[in-house]
PDB file of N, CA and C in Angstrom:
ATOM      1  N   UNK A   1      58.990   1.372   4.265  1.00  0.00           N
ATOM      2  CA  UNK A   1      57.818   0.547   4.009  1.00  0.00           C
ATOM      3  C   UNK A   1      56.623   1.166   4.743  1.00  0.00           C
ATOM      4  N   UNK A   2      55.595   1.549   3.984  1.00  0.00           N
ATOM      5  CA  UNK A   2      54.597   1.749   4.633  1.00  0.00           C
ATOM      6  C   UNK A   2      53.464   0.420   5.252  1.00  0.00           C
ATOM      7  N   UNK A   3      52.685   1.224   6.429  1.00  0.00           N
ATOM      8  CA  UNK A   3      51.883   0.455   6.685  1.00  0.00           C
ATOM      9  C   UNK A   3      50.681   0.645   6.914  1.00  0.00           C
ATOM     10  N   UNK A   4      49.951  -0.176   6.410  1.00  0.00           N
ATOM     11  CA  UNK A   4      48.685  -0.469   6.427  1.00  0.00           C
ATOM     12  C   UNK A   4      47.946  -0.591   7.039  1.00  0.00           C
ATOM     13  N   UNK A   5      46.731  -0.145   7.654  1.00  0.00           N
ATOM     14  CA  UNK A   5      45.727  -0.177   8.554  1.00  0.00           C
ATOM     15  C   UNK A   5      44.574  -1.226   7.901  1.00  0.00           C
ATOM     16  N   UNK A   6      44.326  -2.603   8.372  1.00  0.00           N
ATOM     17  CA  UNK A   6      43.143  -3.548   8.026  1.00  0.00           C
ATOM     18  C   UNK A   6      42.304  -2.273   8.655  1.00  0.00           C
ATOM     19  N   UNK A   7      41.034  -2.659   7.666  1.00  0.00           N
ATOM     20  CA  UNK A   7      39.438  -1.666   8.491  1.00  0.00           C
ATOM     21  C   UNK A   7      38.453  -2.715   8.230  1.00  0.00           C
ATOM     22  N   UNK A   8      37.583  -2.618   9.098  1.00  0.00           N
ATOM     23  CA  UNK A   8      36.134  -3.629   8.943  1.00  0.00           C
ATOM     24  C   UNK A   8      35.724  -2.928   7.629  1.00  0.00           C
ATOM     25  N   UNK A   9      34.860  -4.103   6.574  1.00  0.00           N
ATOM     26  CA  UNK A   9      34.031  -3.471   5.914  1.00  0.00           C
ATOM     27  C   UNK A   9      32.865  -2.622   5.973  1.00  0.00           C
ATOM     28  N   UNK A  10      32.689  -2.545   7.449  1.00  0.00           N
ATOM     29  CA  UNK A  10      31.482  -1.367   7.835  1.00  0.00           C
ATOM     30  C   UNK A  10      31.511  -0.069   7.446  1.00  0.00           C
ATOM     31  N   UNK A  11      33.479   0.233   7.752  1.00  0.00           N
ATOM     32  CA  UNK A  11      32.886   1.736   8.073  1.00  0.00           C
ATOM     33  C   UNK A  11      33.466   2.186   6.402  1.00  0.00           C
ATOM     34  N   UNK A  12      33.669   1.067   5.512  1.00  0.00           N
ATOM     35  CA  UNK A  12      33.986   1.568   3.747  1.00  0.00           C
ATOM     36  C   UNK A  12      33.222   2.889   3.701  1.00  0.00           C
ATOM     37  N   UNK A  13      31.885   2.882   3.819  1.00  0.00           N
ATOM     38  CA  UNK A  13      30.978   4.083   3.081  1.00  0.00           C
ATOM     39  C   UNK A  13      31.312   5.153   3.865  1.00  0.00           C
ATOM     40  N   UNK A  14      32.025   5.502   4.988  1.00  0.00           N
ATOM     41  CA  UNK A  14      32.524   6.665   5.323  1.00  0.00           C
ATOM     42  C   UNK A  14      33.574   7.144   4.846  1.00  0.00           C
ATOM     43  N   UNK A  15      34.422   6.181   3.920  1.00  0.00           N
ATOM     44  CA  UNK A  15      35.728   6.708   3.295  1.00  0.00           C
ATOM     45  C   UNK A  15      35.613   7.574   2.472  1.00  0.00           C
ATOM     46  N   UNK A  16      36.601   8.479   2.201  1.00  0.00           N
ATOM     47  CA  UNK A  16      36.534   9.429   0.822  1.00  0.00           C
ATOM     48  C   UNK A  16      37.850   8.809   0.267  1.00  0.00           C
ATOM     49  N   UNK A  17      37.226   8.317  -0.958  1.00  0.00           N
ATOM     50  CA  UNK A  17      38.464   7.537  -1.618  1.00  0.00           C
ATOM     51  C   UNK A  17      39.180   8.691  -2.847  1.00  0.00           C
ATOM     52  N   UNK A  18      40.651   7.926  -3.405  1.00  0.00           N
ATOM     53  CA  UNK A  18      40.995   8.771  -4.297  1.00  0.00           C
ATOM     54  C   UNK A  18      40.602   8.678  -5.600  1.00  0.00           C
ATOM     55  N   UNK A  19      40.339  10.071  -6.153  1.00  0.00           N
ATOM     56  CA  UNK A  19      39.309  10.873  -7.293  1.00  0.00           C
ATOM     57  C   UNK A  19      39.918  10.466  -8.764  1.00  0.00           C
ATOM     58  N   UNK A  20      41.365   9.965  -8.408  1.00  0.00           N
ATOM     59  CA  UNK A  20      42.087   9.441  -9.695  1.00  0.00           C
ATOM     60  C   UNK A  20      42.602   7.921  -9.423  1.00  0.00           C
ATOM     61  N   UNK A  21      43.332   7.337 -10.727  1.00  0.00           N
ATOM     62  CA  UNK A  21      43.653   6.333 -11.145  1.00  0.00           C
ATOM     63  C   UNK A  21      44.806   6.274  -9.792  1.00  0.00           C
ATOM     64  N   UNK A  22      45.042   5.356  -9.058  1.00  0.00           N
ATOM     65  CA  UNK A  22      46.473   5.277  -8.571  1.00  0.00           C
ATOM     66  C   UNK A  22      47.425   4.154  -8.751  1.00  0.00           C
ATOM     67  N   UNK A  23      46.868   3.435 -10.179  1.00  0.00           N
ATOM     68  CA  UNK A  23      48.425   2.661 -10.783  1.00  0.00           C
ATOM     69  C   UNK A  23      49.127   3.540 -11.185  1.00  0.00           C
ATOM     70  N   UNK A  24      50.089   3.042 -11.883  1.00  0.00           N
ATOM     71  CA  UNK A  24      50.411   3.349 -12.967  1.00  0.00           C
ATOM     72  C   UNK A  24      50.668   3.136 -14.127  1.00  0.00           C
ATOM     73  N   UNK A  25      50.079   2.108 -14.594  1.00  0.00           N
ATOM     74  CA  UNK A  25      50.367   1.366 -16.211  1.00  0.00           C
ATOM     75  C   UNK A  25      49.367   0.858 -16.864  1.00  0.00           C
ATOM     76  N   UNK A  26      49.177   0.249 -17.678  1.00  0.00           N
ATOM     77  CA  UNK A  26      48.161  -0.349 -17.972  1.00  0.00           C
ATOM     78  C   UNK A  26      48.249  -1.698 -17.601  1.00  0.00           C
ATOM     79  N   UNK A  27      49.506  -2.309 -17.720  1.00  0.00           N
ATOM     80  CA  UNK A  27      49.553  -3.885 -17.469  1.00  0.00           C
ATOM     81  C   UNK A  27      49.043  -3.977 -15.732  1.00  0.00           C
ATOM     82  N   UNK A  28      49.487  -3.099 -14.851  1.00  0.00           N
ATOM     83  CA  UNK A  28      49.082  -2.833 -13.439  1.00  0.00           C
ATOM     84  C   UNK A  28      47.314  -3.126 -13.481  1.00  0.00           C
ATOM     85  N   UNK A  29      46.908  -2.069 -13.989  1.00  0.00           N
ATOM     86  CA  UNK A  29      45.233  -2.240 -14.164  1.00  0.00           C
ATOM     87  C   UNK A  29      44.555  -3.425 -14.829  1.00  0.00           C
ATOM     88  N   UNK A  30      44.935  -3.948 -15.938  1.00  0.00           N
ATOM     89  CA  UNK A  30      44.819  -4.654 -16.242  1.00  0.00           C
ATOM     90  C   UNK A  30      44.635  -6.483 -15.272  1.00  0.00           C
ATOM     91  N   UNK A  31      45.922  -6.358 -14.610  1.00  0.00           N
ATOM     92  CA  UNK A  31      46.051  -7.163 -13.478  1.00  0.00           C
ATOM     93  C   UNK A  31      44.864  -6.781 -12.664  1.00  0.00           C
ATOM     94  N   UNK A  32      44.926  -5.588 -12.134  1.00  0.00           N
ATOM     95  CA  UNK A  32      43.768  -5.358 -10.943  1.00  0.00           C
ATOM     96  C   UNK A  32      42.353  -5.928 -11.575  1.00  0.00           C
ATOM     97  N   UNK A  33      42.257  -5.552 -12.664  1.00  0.00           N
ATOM     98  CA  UNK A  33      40.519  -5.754 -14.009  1.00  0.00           C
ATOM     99  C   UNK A  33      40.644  -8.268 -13.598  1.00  0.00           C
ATOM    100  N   UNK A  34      41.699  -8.295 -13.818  1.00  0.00           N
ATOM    101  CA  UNK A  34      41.740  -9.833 -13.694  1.00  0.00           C
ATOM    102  C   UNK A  34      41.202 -10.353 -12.417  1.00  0.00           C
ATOM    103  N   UNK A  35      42.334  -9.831 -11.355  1.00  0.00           N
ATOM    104  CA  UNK A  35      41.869 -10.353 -10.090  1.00  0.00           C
ATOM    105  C   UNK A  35      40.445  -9.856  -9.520  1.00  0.00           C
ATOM    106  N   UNK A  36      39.890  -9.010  -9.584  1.00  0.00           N
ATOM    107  CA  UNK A  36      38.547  -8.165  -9.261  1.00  0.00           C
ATOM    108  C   UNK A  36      37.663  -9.478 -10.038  1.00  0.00           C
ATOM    109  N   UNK A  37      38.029  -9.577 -11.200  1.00  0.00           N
ATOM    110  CA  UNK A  37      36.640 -10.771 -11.791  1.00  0.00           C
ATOM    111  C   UNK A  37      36.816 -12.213 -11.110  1.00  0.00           C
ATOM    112  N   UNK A  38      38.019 -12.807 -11.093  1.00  0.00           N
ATOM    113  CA  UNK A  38      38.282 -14.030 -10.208  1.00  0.00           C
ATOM    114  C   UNK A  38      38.303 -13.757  -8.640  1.00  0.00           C
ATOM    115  N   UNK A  39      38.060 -12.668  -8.018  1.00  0.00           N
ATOM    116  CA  UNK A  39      37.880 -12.602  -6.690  1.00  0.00           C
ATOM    117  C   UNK A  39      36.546 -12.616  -6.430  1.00  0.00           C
ATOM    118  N   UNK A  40      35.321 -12.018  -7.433  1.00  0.00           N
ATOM    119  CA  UNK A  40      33.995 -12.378  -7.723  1.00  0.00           C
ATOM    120  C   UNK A  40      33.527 -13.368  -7.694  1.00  0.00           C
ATOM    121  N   UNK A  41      34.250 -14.439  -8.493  1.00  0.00           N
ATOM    122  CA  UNK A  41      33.624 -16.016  -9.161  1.00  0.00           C
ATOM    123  C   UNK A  41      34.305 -16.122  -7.720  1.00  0.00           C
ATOM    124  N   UNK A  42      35.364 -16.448  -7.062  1.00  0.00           N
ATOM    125  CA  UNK A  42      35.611 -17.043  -5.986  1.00  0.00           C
ATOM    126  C   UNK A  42      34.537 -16.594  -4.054  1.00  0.00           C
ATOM    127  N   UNK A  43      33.932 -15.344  -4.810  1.00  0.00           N
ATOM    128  CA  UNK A  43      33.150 -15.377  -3.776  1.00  0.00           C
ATOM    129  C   UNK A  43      31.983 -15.477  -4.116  1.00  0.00           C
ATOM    130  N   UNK A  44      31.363 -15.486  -5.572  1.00  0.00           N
ATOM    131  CA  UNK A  44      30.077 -16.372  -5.075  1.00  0.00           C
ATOM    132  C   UNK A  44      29.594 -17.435  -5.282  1.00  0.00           C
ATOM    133  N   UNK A  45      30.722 -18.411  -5.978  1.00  0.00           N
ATOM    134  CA  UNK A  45      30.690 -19.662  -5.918  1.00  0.00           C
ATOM    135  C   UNK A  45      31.217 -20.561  -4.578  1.00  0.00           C
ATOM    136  N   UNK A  46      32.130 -19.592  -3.770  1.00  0.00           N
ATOM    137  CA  UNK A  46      32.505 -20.440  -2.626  1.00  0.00           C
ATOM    138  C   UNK A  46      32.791 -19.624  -1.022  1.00  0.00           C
ATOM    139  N   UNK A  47      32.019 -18.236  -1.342  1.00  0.00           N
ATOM    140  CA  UNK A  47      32.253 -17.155  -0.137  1.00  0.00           C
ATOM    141  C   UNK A  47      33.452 -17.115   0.163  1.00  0.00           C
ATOM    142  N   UNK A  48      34.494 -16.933  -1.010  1.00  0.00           N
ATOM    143  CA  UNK A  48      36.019 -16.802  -0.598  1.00  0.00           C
ATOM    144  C   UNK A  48      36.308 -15.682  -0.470  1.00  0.00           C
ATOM    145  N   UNK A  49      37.212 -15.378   1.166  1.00  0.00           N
ATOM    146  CA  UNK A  49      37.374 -13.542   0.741  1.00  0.00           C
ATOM    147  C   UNK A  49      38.659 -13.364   0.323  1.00  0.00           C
ATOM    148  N   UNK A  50      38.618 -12.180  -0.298  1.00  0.00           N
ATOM    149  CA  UNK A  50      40.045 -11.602  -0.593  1.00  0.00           C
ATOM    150  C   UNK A  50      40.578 -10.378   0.244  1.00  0.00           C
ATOM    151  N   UNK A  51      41.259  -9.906   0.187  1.00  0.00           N
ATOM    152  CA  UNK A  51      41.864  -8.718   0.506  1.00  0.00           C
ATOM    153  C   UNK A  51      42.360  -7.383  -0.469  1.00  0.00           C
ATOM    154  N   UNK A  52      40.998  -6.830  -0.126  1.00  0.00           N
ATOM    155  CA  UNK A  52      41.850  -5.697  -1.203  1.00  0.00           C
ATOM    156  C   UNK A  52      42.231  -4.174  -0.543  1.00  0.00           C
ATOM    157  N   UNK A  53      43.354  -3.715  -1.242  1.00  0.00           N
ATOM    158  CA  UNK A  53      43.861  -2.603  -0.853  1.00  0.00           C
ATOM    159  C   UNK A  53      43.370  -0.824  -1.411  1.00  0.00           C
ATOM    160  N   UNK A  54      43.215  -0.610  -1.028  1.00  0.00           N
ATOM    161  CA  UNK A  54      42.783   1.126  -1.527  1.00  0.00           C
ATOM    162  C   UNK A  54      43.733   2.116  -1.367  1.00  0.00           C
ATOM    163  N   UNK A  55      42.862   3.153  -1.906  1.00  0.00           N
ATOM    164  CA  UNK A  55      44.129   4.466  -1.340  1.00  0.00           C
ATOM    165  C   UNK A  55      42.841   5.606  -1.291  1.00  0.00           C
ATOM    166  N   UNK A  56      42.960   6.183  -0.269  1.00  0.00           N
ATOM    167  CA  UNK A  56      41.596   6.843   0.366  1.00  0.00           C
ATOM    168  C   UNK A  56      42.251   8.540  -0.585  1.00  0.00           C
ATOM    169  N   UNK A  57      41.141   9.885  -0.342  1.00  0.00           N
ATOM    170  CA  UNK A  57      41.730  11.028  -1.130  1.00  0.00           C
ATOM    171  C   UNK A  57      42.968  11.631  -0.808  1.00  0.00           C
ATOM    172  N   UNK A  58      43.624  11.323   0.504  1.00  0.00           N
ATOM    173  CA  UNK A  58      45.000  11.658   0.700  1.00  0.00           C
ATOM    174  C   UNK A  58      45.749  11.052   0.523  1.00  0.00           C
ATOM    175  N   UNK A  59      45.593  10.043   0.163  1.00  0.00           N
ATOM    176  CA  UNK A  59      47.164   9.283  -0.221  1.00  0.00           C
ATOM    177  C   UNK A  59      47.410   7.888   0.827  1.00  0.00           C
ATOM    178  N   UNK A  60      46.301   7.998   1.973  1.00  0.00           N
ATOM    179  CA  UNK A  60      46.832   6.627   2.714  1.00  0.00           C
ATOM    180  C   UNK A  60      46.153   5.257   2.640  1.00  0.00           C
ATOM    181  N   UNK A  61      46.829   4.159   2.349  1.00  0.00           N
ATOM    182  CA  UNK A  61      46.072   3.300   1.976  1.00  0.00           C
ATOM    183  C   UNK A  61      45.621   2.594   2.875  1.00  0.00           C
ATOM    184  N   UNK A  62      44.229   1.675   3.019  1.00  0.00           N
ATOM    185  CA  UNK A  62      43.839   1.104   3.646  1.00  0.00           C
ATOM    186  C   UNK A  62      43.468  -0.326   3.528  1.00  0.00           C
ATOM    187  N   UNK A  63      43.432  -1.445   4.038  1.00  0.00           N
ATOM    188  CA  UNK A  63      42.864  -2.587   2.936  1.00  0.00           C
ATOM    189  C   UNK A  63      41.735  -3.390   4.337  1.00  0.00           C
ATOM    190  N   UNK A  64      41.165  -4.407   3.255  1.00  0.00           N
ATOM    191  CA  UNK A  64      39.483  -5.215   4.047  1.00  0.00           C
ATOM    192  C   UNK A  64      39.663  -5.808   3.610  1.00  0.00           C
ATOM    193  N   UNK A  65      39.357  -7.095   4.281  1.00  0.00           N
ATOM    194  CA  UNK A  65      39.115  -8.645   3.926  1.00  0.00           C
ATOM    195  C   UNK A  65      37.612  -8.583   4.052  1.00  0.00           C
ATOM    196  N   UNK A  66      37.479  -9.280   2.695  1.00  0.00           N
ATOM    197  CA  UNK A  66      35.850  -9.338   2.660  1.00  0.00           C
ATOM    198  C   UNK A  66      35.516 -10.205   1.308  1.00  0.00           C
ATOM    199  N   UNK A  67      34.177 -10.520   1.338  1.00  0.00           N
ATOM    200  CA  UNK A  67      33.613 -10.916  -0.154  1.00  0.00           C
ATOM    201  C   UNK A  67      33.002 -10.048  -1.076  1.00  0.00           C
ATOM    202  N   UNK A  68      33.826 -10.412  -2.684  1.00  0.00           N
ATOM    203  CA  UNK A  68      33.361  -9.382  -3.375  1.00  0.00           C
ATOM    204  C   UNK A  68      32.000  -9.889  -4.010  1.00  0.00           C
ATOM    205  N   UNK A  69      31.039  -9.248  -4.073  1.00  0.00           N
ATOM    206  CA  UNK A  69      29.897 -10.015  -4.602  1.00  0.00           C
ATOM    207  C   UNK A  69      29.092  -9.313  -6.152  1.00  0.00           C
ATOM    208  N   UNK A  70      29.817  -7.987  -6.509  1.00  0.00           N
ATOM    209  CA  UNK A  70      29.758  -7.629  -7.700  1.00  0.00           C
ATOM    210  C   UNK A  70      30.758  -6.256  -9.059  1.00  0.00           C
ATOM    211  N   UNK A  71      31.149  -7.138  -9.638  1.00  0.00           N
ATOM    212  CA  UNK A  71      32.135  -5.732 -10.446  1.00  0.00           C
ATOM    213  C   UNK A  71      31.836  -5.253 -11.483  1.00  0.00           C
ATOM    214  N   UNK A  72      31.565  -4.057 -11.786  1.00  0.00           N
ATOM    215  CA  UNK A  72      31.257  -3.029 -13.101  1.00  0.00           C
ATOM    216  C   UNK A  72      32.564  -2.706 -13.403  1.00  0.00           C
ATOM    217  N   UNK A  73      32.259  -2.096 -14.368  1.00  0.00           N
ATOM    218  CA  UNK A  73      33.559  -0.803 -15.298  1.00  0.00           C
ATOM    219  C   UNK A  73      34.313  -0.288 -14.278  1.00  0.00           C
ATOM    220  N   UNK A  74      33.182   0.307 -13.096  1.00  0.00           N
ATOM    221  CA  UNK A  74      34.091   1.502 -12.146  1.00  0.00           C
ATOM    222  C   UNK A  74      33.618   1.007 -10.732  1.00  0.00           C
ATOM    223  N   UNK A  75      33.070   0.181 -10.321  1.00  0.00           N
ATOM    224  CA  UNK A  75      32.969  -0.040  -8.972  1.00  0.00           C
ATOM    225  C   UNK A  75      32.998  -1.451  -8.178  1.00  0.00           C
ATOM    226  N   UNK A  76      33.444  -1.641  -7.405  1.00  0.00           N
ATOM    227  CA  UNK A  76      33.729  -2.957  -6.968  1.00  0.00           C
ATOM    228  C   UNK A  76      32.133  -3.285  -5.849  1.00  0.00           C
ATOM    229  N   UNK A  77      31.513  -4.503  -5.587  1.00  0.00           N
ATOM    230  CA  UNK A  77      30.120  -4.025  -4.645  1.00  0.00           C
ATOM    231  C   UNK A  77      30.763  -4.857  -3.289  1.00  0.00           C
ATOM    232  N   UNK A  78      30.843  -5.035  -2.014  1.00  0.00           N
ATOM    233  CA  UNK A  78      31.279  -6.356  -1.456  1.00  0.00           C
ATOM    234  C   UNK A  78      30.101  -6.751  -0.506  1.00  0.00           C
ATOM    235  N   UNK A  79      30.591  -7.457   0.283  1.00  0.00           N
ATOM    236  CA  UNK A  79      29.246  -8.100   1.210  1.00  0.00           C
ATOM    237  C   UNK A  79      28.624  -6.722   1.841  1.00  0.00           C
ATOM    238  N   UNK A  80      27.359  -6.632   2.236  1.00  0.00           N
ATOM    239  CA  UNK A  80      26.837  -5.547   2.852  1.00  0.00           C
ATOM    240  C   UNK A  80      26.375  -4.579   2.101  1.00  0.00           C
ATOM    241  N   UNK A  81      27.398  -4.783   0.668  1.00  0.00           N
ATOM    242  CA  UNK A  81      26.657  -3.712  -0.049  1.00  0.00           C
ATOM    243  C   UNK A  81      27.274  -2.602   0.030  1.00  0.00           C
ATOM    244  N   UNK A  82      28.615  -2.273   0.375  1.00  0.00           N
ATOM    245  CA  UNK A  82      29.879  -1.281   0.391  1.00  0.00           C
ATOM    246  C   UNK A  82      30.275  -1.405  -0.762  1.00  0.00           C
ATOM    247  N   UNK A  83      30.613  -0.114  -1.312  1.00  0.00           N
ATOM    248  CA  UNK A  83      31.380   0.174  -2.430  1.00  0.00           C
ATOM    249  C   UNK A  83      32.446   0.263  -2.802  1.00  0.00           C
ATOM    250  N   UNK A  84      33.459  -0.015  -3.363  1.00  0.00           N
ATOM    251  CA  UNK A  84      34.779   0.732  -3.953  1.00  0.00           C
ATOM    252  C   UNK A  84      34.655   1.251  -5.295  1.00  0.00           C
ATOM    253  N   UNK A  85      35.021   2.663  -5.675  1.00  0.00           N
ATOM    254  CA  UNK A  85      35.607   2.499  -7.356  1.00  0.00           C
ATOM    255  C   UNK A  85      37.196   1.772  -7.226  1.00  0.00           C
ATOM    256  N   UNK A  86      37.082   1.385  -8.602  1.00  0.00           N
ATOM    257  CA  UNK A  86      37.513   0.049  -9.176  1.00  0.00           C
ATOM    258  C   UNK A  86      38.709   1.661  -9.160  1.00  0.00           C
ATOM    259  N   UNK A  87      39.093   2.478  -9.555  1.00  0.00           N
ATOM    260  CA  UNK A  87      40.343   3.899  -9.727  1.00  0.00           C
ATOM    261  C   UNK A  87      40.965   3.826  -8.584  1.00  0.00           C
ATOM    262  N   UNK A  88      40.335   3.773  -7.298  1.00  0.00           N
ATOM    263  CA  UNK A  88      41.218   3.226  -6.028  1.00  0.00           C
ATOM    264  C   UNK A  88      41.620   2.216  -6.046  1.00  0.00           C
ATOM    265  N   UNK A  89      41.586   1.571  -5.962  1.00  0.00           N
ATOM    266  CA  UNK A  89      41.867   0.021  -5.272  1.00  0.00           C
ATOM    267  C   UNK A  89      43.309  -0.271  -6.174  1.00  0.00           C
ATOM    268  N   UNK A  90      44.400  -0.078  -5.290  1.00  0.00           N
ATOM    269  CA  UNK A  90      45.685  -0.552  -5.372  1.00  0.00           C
ATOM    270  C   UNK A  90      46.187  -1.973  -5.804  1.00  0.00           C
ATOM    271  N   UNK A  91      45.580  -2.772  -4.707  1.00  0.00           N
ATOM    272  CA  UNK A  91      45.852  -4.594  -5.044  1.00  0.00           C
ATOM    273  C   UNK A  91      45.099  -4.891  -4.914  1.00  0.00           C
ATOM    274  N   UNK A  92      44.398  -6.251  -5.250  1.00  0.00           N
ATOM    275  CA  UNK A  92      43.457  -7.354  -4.800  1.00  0.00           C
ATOM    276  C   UNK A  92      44.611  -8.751  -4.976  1.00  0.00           C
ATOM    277  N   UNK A  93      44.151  -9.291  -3.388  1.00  0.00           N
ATOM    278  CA  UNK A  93      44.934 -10.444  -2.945  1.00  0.00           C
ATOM    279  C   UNK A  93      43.926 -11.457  -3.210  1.00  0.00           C
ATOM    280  N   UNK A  94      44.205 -12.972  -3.718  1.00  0.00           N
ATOM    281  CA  UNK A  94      43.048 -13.850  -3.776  1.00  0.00           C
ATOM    282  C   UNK A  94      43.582 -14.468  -2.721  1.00  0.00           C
TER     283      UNK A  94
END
């Protein structure tokens, strides 16, 4: 079992995240495309955070509790104004 390092959402914009997809399925992504929009409505209708997980360009994943406050095609926005592409991000916990 691997483990996970929580990180503040500060130091996100120093990450180098990974350059590809790291599901693997479509029903996987699909799931991730669901929770990313209901982790949205839940934070800016009620500043609920979630937890979401990444996988940085080597392979180790990292995850932040935070509020997501906007999602495109390819990027997740959260409080502060930190980025994720939506190709990293492993799980989102509501």
């Amino acid at each position: 079992m691997e483990s996970i390092v929580t990180v503040p959402k500060e130091i996100i914009g120093q990450a180098s995240f990974a350059s590809n997809e790291v599901l693997n399925n479509r029903l996987e992504v699909e799931r991730r495309r669901w929770n990313l929009q209901k982790s949205l409505s839940l934070g800016n209708l009620f500043r609920h955070k979630v937890t979401i997980t990444y996988q940085l360009y080597d392979g180790i994943p990292q995850r932040v509790v935070t509020t997501v406050w906007a999602v495109t095609e390819h990027y997740v926005t959260l409080k502060g104004g930190r980025i994720i592409p939506v190709h990293a991000i492993r799980e989102v916990e509501l």
